[in-house]
Protein backbone atom coordinates (compact mmCIF):
# COMPACT_ATOMS: atom_id res chain seq x y z
CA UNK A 1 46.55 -54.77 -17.87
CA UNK A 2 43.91 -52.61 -19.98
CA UNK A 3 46.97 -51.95 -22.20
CA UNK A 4 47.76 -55.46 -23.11
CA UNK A 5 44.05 -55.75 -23.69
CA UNK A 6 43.63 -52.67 -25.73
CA UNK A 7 46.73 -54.09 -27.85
CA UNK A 8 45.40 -57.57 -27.98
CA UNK A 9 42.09 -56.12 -29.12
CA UNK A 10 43.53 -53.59 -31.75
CA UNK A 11 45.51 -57.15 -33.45
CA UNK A 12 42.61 -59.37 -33.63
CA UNK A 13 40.53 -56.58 -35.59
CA UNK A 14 43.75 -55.96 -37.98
CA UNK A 15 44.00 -59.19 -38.71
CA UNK A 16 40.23 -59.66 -38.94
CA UNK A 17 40.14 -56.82 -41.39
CA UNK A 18 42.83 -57.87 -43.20
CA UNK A 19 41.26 -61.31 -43.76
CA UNK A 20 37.94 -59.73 -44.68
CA UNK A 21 39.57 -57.30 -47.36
CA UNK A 22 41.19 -60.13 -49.17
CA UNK A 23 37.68 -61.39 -50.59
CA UNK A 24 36.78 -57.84 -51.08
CA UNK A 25 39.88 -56.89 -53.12
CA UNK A 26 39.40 -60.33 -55.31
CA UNK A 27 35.32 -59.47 -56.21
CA UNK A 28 36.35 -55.90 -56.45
CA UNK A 29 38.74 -56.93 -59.31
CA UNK A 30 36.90 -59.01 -61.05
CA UNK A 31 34.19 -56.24 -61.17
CA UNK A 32 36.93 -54.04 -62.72
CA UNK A 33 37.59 -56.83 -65.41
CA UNK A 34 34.00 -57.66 -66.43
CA UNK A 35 33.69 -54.81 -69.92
CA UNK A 36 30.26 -54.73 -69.68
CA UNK A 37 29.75 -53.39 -66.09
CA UNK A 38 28.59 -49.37 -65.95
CA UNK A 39 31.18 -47.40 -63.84
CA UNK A 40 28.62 -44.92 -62.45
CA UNK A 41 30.78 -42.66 -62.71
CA UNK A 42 31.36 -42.68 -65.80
CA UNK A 43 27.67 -42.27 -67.23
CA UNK A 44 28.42 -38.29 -67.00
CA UNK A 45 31.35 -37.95 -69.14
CA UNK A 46 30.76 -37.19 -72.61
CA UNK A 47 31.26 -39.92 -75.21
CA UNK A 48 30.67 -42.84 -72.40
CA UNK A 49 32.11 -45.52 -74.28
CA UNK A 50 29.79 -48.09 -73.36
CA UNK A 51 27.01 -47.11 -75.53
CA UNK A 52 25.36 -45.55 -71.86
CA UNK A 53 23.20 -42.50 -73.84
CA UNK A 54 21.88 -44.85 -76.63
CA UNK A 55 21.02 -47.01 -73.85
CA UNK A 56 18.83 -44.14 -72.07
CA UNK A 57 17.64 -42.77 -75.03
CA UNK A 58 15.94 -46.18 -76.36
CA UNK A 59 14.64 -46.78 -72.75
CA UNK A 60 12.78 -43.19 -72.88
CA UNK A 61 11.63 -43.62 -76.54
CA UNK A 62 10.57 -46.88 -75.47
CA UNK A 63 8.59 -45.30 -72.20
CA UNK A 64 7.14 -42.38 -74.36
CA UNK A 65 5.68 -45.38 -76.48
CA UNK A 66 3.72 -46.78 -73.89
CA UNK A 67 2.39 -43.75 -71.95
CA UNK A 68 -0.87 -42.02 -72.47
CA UNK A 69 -1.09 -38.59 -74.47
CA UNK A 70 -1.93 -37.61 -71.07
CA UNK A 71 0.85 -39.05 -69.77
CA UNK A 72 3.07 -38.24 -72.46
CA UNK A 73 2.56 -34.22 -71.64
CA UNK A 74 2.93 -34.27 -68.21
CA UNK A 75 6.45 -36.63 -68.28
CA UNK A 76 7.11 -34.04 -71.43
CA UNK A 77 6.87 -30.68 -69.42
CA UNK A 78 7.52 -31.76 -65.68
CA UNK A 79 9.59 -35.01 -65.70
CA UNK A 80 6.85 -37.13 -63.93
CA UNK A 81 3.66 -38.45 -65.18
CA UNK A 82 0.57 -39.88 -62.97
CA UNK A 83 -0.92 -43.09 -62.96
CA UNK A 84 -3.84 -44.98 -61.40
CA UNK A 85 -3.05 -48.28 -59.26
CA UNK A 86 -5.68 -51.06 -60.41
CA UNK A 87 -6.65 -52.29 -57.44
CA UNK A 88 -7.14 -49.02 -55.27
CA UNK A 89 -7.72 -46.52 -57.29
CA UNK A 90 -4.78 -44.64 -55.73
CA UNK A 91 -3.09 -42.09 -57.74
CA UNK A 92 0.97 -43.07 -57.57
CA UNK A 93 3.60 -40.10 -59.33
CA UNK A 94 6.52 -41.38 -61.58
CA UNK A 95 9.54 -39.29 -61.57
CA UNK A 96 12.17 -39.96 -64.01
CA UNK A 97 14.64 -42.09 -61.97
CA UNK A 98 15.50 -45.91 -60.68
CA UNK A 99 14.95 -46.01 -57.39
CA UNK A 100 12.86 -43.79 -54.52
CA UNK A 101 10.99 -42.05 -57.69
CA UNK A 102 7.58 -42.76 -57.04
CA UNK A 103 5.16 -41.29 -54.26
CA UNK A 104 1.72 -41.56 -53.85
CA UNK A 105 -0.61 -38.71 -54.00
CA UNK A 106 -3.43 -37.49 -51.78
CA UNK A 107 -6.57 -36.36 -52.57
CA UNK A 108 -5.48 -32.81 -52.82
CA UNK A 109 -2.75 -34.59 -55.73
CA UNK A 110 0.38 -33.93 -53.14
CA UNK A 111 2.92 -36.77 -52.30
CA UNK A 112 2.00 -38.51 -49.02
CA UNK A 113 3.73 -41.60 -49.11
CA UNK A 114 6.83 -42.67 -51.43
CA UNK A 115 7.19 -45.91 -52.63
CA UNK A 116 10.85 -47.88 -54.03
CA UNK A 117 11.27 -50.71 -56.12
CA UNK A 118 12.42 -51.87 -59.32
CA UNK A 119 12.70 -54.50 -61.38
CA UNK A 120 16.58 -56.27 -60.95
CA UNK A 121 19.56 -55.83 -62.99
CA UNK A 122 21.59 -52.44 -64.42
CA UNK A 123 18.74 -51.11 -66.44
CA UNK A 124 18.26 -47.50 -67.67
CA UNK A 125 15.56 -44.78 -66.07
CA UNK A 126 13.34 -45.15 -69.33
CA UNK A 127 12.78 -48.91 -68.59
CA UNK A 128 12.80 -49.01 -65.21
CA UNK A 129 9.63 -46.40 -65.06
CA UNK A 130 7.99 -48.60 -67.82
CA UNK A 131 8.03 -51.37 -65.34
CA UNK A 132 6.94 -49.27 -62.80
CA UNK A 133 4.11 -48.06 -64.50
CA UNK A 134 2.90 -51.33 -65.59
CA UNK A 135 3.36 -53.05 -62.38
CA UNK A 136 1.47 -50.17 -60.77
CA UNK A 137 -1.25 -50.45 -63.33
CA UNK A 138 -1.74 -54.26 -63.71
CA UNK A 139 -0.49 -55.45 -59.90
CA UNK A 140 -0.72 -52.90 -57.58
CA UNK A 141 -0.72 -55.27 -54.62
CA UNK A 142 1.87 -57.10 -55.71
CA UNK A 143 4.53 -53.95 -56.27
CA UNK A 144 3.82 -52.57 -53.51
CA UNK A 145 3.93 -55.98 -51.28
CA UNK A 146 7.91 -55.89 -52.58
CA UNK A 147 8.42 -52.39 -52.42
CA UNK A 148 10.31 -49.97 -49.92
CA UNK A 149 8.11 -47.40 -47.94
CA UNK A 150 9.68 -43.98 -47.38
CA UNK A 151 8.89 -41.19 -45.76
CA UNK A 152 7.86 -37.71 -48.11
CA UNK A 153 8.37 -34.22 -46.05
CA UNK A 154 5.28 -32.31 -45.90
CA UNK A 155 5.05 -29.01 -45.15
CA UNK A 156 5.40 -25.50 -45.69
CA UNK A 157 9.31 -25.55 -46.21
CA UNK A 158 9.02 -28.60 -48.26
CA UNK A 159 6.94 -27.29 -50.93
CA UNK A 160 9.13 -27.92 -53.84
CA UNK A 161 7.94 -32.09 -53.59
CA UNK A 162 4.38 -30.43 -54.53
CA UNK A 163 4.85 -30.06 -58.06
């Protein structure tokens, strides 16, 4: 008896699988066939041949344009720059990246609290911080009312996040 059912059990999930996959293989394929879509993992071959680096590099020329000289050295030597959320006063750290780059900084300037969100669509780490910095600048509230909370390790042994 807990054969049959085993068996019974084991061909209703095939078959529910198999039903499932069929809508999966068809979006799957038409992903493949769209020639503007970023295969991500393509963006670290040389030569990408959708235009990826140009992409990147007008995003960050485009970033460096809007920062503060102050701003401009710090993302120049460390990869990050600081800015100052409008309606708190809170000091929030960009790191160059799209998503989980930005934590916010305690009064002794370490990361406490990280912070995730972005605006939507495939869009390069140059523009994507631009957003962020401006949202975080003109509508703190509102970023942070759409954004993902994460956790930042503190610590001794974690002592590479204090940069």
């Amino acid at each position: 008896m807990p054969r049959q059912l085993l068996r019974n059990a084991k061909e209703r999930l095939r078959l529910f699988l198999s039903e499932r996959g069929r809508p999966a293989r068809v979006l799957r394929d038409r992903l493949r066939r769209q020639p503007d879509r970023i295969d991500p993992s393509s963006r670290f071959v040389l030569g990408f041949r959708y235009g990826y680096w140009e992409r990147e590099a007008r995003g960050l020329e485009l970033l460096k344009e809007w920062l503060s000289p102050q701003q401009f050295a710090q993302y120049d030597a460390k990869s990050y720059f600081e800015v100052t959320g409008c309606h708190s006063g809170k000091r929030y750290r960009i790191s160059h990246g799209t998503s989980m780059n930005i934590h916010e900084l305690d009064g002794a300037g370490c990361p406490c609290v990280g912070w995730c969100f972005a605006p939507k669509g495939y869009l390069v780490a140059g523009d994507v911080m631009l957003a962020q910095k401006i949202a975080l600048e003109t509508d703190e509230r509102g970023a942070l009312a759409v954004a993902n909370k994460f956790f930042v390790p503190t610590g001794r042994r974690n002592m590479h996040l204090h940069y």
